[in-house]
PDB file of N, CA and C in Angstrom:
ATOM      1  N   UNK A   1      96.538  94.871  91.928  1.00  0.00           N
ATOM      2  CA  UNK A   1      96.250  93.458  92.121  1.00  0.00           C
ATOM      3  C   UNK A   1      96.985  92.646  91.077  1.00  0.00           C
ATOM      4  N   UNK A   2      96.970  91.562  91.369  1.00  0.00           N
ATOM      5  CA  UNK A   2      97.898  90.148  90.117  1.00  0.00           C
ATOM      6  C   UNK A   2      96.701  90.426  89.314  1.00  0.00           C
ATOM      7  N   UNK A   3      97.227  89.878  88.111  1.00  0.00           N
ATOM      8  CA  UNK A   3      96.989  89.512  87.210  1.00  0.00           C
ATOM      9  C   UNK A   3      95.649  87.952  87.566  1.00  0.00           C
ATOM     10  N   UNK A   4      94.687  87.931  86.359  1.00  0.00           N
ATOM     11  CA  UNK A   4      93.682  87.186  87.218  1.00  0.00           C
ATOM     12  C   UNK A   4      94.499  85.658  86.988  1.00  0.00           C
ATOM     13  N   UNK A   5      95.432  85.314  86.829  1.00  0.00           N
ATOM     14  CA  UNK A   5      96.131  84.028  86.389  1.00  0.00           C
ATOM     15  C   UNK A   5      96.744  83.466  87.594  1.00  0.00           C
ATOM     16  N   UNK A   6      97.679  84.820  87.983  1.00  0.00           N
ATOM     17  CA  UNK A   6      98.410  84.435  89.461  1.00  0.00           C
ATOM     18  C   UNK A   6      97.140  84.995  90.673  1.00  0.00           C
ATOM     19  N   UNK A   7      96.369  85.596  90.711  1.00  0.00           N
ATOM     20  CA  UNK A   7      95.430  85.538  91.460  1.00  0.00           C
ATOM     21  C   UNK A   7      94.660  84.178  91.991  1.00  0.00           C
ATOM     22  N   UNK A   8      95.003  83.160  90.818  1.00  0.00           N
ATOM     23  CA  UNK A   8      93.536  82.297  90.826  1.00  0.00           C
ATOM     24  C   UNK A   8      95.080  80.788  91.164  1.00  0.00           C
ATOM     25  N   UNK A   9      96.036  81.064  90.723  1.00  0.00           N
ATOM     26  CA  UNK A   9      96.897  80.152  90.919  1.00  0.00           C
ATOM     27  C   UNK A   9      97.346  80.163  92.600  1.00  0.00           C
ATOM     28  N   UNK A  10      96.839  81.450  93.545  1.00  0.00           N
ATOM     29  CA  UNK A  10      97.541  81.519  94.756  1.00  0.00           C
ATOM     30  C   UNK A  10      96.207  81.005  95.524  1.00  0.00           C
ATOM     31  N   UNK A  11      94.714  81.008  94.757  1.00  0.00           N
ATOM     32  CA  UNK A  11      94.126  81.194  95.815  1.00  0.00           C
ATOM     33  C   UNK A  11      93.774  79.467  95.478  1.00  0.00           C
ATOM     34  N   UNK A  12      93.848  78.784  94.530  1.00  0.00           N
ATOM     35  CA  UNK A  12      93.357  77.945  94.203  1.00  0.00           C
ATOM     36  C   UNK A  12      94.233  76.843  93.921  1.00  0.00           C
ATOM     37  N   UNK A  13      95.714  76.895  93.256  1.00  0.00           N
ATOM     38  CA  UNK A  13      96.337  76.004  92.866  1.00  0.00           C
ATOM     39  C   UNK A  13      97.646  75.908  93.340  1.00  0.00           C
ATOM     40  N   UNK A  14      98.167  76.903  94.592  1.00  0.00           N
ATOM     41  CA  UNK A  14      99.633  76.842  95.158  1.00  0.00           C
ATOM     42  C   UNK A  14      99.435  76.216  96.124  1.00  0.00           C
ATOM     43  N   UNK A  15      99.740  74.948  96.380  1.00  0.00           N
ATOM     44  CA  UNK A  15      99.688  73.814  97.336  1.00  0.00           C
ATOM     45  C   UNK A  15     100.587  74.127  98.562  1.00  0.00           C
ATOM     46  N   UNK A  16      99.998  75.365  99.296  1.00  0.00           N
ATOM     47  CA  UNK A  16     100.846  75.553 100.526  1.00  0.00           C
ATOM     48  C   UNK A  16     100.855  74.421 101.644  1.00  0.00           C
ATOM     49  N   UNK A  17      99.366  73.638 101.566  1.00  0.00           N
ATOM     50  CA  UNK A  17      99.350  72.372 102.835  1.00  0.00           C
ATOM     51  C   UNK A  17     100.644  71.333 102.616  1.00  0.00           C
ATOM     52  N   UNK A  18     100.734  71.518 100.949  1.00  0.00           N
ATOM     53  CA  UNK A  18     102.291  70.314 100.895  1.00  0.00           C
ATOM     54  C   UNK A  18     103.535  70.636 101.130  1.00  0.00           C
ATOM     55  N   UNK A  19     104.108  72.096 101.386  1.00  0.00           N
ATOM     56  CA  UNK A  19     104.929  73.046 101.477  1.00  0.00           C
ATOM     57  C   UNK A  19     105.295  72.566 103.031  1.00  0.00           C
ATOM     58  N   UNK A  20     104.447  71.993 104.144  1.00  0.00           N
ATOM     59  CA  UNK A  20     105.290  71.785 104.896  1.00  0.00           C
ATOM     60  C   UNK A  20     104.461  70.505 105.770  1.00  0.00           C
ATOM     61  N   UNK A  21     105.364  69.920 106.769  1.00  0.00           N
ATOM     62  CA  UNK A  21     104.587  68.751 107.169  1.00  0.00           C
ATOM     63  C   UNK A  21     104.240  68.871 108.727  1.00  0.00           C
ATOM     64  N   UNK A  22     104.125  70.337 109.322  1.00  0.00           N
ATOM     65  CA  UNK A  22     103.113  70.534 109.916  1.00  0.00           C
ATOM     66  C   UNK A  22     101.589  70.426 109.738  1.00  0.00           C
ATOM     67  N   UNK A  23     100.617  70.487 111.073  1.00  0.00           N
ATOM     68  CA  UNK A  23      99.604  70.381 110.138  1.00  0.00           C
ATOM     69  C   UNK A  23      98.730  71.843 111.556  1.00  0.00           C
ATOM     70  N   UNK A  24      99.094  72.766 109.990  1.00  0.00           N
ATOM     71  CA  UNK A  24      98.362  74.287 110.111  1.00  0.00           C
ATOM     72  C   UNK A  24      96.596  73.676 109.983  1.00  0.00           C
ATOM     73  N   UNK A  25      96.636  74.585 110.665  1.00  0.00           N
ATOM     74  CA  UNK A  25      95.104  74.964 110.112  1.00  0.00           C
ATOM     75  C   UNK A  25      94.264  75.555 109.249  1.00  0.00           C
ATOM     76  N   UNK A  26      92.924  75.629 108.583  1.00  0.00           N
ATOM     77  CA  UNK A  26      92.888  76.460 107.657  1.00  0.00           C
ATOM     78  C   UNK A  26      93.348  77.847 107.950  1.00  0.00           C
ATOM     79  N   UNK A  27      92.843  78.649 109.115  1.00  0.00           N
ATOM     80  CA  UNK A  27      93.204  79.994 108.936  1.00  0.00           C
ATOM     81  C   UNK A  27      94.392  80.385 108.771  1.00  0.00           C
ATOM     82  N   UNK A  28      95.081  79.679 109.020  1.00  0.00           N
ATOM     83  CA  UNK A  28      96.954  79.648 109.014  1.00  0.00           C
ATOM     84  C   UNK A  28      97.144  80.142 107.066  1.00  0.00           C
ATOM     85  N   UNK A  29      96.940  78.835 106.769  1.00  0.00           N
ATOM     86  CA  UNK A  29      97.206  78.719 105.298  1.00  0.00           C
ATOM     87  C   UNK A  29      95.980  80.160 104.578  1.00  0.00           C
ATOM     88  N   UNK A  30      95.393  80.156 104.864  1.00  0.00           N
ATOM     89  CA  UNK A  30      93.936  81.535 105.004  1.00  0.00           C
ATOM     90  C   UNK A  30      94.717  83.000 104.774  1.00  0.00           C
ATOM     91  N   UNK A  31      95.246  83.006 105.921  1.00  0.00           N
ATOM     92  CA  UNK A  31      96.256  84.495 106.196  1.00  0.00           C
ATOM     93  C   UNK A  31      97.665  84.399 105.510  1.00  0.00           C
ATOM     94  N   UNK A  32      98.402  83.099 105.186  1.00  0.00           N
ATOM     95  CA  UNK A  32      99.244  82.943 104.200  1.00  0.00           C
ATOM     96  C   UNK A  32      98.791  83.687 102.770  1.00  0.00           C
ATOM     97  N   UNK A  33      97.495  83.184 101.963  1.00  0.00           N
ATOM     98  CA  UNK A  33      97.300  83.366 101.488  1.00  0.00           C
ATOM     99  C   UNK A  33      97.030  84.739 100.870  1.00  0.00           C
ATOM    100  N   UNK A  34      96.306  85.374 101.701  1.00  0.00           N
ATOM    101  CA  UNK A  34      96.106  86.572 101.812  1.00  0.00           C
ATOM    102  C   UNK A  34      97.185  87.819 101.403  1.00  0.00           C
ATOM    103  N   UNK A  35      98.441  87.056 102.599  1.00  0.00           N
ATOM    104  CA  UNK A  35      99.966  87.584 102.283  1.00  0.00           C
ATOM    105  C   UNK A  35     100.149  87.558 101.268  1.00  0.00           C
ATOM    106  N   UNK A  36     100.446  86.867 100.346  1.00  0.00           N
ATOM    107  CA  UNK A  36     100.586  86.648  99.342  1.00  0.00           C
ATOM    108  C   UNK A  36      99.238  87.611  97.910  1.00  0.00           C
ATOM    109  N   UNK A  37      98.666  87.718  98.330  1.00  0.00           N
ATOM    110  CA  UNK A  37      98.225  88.558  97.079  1.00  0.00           C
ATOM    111  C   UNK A  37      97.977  90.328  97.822  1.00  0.00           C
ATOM    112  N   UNK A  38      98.785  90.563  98.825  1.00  0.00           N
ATOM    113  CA  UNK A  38      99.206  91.936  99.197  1.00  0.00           C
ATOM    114  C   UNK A  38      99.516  92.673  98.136  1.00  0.00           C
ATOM    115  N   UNK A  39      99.322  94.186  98.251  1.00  0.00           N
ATOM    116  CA  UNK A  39      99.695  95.114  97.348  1.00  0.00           C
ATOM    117  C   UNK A  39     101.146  95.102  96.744  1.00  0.00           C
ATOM    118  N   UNK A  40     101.755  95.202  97.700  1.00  0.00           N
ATOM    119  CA  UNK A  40     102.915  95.368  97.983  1.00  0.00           C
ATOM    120  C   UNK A  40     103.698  94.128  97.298  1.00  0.00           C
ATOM    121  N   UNK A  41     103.675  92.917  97.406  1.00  0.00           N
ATOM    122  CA  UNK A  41     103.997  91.638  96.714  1.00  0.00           C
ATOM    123  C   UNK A  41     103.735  91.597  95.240  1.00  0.00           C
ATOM    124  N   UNK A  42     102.467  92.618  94.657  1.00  0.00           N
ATOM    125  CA  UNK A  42     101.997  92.650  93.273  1.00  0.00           C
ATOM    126  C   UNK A  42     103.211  93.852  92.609  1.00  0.00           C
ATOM    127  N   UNK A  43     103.254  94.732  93.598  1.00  0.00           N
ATOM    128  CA  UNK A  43     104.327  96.228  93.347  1.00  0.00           C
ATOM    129  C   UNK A  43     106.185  95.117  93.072  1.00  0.00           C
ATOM    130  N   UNK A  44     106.128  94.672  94.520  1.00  0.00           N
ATOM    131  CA  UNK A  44     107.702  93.883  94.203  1.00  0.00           C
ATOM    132  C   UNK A  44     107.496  93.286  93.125  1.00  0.00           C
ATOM    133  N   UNK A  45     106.616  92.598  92.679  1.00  0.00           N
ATOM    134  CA  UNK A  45     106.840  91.669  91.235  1.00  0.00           C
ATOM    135  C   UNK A  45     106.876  92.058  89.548  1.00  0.00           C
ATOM    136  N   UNK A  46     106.316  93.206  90.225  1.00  0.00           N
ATOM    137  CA  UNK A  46     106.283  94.340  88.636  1.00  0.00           C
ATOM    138  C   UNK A  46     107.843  94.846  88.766  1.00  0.00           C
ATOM    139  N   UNK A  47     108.584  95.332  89.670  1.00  0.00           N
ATOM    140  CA  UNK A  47     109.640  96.245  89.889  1.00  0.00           C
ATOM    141  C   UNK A  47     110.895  95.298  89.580  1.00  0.00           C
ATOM    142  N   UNK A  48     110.468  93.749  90.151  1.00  0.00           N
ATOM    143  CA  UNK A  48     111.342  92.487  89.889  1.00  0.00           C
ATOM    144  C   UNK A  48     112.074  92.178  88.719  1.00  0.00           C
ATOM    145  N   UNK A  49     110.488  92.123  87.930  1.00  0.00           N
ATOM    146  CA  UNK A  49     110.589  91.460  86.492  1.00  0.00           C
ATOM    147  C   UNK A  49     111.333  93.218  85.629  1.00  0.00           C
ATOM    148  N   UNK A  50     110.819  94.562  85.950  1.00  0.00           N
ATOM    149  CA  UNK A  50     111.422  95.554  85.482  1.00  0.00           C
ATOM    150  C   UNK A  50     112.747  95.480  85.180  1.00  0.00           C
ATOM    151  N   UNK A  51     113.485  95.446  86.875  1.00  0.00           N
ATOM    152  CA  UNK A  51     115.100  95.411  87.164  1.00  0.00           C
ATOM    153  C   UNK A  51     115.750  93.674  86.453  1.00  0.00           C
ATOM    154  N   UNK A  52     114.741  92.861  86.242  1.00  0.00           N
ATOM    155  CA  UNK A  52     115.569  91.692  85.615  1.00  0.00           C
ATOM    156  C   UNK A  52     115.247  92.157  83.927  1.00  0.00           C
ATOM    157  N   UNK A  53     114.508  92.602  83.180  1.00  0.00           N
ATOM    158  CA  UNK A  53     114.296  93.220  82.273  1.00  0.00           C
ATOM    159  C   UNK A  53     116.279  94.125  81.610  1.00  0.00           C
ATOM    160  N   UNK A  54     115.999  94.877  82.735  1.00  0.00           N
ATOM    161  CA  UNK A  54     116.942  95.828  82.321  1.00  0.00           C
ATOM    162  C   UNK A  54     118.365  95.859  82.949  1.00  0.00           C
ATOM    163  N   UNK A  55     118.282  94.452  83.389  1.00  0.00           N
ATOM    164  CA  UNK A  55     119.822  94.454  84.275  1.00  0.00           C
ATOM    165  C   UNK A  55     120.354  93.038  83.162  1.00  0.00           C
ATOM    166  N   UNK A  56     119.404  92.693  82.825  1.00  0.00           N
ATOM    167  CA  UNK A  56     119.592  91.036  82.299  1.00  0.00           C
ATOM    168  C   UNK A  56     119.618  91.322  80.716  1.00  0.00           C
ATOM    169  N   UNK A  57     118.069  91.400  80.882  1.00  0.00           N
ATOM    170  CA  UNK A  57     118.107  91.814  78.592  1.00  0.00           C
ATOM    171  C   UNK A  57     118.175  92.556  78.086  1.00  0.00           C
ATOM    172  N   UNK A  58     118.289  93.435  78.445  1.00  0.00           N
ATOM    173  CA  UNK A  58     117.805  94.731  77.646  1.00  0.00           C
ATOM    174  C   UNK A  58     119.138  94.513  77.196  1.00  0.00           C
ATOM    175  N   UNK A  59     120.351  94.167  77.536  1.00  0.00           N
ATOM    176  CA  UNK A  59     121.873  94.661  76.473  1.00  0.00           C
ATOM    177  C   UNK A  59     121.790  93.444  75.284  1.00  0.00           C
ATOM    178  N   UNK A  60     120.610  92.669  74.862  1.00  0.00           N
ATOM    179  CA  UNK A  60     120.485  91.912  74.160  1.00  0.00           C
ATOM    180  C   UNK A  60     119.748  92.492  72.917  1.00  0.00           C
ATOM    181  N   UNK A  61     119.454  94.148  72.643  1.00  0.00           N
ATOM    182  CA  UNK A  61     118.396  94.693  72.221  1.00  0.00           C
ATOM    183  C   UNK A  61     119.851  95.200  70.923  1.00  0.00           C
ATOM    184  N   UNK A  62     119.231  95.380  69.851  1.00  0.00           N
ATOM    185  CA  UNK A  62     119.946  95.765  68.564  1.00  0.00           C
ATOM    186  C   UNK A  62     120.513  97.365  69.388  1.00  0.00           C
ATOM    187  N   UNK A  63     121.515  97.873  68.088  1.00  0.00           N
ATOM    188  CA  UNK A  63     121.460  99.318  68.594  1.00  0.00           C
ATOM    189  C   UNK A  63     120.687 100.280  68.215  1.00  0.00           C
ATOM    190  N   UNK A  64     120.282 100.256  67.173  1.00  0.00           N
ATOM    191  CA  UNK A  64     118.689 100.717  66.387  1.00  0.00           C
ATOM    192  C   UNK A  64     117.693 100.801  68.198  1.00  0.00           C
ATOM    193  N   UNK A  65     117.896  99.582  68.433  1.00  0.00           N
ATOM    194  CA  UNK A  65     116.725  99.866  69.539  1.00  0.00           C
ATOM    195  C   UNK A  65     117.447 100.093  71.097  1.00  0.00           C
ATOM    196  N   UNK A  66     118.673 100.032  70.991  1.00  0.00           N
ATOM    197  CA  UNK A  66     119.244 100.604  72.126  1.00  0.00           C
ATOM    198  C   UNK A  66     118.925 101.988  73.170  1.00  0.00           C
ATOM    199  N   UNK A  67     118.154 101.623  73.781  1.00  0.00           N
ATOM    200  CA  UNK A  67     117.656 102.810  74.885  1.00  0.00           C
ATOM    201  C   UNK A  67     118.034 102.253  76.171  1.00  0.00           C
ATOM    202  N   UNK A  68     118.463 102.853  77.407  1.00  0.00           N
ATOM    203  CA  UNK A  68     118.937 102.308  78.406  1.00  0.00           C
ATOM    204  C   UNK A  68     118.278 102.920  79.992  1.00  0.00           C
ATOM    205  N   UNK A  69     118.558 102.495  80.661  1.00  0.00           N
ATOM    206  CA  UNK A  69     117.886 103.219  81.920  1.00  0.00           C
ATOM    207  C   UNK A  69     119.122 103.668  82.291  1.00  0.00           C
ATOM    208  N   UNK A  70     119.296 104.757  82.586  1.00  0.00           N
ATOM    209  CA  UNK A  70     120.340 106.041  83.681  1.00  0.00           C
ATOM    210  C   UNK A  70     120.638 105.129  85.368  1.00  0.00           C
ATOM    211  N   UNK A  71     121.783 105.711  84.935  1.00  0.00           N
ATOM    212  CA  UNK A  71     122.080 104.581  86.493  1.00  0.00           C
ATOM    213  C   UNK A  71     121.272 105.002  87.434  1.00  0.00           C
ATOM    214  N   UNK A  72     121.111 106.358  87.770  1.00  0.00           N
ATOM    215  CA  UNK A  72     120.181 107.008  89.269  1.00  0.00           C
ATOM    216  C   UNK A  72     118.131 106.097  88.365  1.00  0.00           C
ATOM    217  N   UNK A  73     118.322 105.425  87.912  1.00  0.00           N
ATOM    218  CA  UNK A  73     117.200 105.112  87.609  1.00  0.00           C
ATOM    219  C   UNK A  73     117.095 103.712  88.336  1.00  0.00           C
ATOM    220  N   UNK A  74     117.985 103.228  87.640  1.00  0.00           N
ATOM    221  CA  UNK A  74     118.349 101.337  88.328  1.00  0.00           C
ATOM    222  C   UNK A  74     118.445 102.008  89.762  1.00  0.00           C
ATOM    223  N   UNK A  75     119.122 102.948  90.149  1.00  0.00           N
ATOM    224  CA  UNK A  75     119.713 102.883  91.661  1.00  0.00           C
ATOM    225  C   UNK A  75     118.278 103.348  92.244  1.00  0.00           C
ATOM    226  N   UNK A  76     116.960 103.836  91.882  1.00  0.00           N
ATOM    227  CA  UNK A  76     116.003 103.571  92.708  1.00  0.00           C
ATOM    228  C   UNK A  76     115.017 102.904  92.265  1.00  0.00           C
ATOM    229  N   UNK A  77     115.091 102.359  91.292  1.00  0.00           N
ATOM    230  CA  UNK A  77     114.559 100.828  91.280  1.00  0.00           C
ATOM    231  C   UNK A  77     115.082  99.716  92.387  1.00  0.00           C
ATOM    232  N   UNK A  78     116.149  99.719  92.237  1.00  0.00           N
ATOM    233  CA  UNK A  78     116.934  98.997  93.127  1.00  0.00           C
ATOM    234  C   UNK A  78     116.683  99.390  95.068  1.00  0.00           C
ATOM    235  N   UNK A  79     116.403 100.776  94.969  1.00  0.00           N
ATOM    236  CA  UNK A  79     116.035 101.274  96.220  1.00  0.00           C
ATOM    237  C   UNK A  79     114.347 100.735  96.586  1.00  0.00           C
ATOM    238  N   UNK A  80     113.762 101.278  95.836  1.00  0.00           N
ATOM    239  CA  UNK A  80     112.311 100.546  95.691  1.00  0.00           C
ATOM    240  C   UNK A  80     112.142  99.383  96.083  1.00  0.00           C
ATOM    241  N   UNK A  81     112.838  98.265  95.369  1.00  0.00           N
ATOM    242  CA  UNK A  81     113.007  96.835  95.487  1.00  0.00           C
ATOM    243  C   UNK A  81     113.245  96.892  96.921  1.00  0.00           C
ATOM    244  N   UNK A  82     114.513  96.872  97.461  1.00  0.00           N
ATOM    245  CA  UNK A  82     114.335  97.294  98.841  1.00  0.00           C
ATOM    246  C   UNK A  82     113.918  97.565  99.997  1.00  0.00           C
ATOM    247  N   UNK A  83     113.354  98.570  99.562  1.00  0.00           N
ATOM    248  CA  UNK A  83     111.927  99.217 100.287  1.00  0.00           C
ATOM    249  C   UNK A  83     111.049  98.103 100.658  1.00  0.00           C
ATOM    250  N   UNK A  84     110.506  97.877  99.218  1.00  0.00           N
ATOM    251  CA  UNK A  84     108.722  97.171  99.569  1.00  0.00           C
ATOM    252  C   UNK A  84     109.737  95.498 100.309  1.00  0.00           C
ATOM    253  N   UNK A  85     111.071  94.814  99.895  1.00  0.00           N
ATOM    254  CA  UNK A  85     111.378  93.650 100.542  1.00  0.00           C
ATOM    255  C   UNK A  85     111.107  93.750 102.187  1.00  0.00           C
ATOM    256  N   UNK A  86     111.699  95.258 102.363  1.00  0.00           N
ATOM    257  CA  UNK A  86     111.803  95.413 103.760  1.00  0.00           C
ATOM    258  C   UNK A  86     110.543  95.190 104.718  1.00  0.00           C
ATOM    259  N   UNK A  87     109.631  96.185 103.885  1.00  0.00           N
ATOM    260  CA  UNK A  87     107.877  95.750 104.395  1.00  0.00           C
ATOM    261  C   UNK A  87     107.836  94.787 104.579  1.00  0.00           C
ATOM    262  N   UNK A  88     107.666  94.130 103.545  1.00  0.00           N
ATOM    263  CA  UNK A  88     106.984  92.337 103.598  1.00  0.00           C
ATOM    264  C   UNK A  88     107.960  91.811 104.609  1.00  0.00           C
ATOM    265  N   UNK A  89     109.089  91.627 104.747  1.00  0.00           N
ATOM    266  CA  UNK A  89     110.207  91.168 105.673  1.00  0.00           C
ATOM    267  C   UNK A  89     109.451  91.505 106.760  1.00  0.00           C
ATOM    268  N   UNK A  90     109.356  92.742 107.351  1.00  0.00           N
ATOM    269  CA  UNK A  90     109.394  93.129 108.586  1.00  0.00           C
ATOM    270  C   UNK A  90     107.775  92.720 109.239  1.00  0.00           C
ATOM    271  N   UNK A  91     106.654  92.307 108.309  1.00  0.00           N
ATOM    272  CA  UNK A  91     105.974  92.131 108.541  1.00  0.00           C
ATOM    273  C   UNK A  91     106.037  90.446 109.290  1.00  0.00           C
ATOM    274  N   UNK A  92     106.734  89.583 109.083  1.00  0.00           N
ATOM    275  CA  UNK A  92     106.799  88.513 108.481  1.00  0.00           C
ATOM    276  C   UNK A  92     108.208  87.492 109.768  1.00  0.00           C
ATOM    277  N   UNK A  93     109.146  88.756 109.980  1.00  0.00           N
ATOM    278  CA  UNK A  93     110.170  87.802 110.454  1.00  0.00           C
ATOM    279  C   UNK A  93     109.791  87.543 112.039  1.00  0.00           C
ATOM    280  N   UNK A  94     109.005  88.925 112.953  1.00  0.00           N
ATOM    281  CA  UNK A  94     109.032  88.121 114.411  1.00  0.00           C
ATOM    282  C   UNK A  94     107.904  86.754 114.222  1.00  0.00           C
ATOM    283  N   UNK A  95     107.750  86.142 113.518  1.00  0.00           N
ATOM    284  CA  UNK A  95     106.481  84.856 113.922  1.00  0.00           C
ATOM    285  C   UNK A  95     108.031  83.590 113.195  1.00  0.00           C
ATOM    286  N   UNK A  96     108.139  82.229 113.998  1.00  0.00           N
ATOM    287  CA  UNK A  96     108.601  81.052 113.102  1.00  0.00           C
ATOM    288  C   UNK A  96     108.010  80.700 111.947  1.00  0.00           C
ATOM    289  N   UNK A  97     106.520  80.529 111.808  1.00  0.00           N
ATOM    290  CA  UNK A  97     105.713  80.532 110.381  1.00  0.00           C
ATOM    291  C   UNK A  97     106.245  81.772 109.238  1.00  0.00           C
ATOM    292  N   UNK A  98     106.240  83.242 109.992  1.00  0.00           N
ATOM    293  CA  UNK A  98     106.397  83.907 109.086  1.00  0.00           C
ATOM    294  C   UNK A  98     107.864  83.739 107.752  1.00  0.00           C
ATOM    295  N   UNK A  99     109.138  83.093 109.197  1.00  0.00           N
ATOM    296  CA  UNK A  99     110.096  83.407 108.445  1.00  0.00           C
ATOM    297  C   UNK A  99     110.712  81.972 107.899  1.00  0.00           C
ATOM    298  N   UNK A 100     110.089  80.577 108.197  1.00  0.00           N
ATOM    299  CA  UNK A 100     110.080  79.364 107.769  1.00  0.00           C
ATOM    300  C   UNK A 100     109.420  79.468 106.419  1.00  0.00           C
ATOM    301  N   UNK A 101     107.825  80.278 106.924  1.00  0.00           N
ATOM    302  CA  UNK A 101     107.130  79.461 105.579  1.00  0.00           C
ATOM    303  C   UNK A 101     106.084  80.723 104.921  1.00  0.00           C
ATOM    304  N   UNK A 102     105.789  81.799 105.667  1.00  0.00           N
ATOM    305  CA  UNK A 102     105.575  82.834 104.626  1.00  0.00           C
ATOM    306  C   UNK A 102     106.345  83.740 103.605  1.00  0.00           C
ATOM    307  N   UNK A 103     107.599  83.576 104.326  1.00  0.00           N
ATOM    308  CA  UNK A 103     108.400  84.319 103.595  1.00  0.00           C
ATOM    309  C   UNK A 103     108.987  83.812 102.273  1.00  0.00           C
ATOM    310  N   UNK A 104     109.502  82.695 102.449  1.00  0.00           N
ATOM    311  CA  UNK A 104     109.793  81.540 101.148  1.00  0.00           C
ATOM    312  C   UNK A 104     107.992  81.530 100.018  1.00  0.00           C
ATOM    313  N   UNK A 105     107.226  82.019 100.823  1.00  0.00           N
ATOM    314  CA  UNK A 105     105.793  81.081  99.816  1.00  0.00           C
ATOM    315  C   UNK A 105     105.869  82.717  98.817  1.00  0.00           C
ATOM    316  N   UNK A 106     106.507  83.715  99.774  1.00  0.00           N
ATOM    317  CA  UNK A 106     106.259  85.270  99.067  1.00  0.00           C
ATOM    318  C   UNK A 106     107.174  85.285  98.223  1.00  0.00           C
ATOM    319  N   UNK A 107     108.312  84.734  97.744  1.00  0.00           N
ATOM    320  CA  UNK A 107     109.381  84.443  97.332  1.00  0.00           C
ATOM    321  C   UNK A 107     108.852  83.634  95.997  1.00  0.00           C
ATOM    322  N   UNK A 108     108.743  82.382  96.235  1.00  0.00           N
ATOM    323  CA  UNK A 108     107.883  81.403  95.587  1.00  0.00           C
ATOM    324  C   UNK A 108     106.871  82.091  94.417  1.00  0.00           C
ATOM    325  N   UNK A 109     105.596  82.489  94.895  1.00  0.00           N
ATOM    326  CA  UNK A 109     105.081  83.712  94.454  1.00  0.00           C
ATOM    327  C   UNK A 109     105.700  84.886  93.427  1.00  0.00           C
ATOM    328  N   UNK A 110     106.285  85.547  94.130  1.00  0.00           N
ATOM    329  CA  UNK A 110     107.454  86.534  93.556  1.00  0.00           C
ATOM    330  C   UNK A 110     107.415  86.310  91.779  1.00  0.00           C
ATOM    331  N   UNK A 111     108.374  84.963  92.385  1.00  0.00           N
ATOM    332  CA  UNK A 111     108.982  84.066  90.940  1.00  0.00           C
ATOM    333  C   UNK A 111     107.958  83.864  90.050  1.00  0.00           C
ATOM    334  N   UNK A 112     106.994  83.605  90.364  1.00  0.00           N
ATOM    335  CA  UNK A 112     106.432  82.803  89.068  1.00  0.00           C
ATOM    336  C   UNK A 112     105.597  83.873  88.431  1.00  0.00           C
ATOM    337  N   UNK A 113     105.096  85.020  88.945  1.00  0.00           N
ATOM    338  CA  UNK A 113     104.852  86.686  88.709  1.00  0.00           C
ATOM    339  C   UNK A 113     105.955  87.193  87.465  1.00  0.00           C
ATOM    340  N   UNK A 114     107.602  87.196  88.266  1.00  0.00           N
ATOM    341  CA  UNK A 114     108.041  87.712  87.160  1.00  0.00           C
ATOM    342  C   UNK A 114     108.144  86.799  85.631  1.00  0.00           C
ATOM    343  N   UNK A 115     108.045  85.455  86.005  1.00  0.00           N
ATOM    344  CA  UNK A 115     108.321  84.543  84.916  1.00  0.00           C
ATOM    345  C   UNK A 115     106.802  84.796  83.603  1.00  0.00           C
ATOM    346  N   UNK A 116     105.512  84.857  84.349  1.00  0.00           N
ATOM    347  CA  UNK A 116     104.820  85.210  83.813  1.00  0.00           C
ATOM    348  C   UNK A 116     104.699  86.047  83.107  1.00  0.00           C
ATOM    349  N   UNK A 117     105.136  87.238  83.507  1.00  0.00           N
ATOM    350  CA  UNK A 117     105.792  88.274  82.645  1.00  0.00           C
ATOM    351  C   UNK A 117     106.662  88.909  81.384  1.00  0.00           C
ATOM    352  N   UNK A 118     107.147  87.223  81.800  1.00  0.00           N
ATOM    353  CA  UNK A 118     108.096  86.787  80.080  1.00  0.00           C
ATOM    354  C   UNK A 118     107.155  85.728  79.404  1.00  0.00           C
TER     355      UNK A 118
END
């Protein structure tokens, strides 16, 4: 599960009704929601912030503390990443809601998971 910060920010403070100028219904925005604190969305955001970790800073680290990840390591991180995108994708693209406005809110989401993280 998130963290109780982004938990309480998806269920309580991510303004999906302003996100678009249809007018959903609650259960709409309900099952959005839901999407959004999926297993799988908590797994991509740990694996996110990992691969931006170690693709981004880690060559910013002294050499004293220089330790690195093995390429076949990134390459299934990178596979992983993948993976769980594909789930959530595939869950997501036959509906217009899914691929207008759940998919961007999982995205949305995503982001502010790994940022939290820093």
């Amino acid at each position: 599960r998130f963290d109780g910060t982004t938990a309480k920010w998806v269920a309580e403070f991510l303004p999906l009704e302003l996100l678009t100028a249809k007018s959903e219904g609650t259960a709409f925005f309900s099952e959005v929601r839901a999407s959004l604190l999926a297993s799988e969305v908590v797994q991509l955001t740990g694996l996110l912030a990992h691969l931006l970790y170690w693709m981004a800073l880690a060559v910013n680290r002294s050499e004293k503390q220089q330790r690195s990840l093995g390429g076949g390591v990134i390459s299934a991180l990178f596979s992983s990443v993948h993976e769980l995108w594909s789930t959530l994708e595939r869950r997501h693209r036959d509906s217009p809601q899914g691929v207008s406005f759940t998919l961007p809110a999982l995205v949305l989401t995503m982001k502010r998971g790994v940022e939290k993280c820093f």
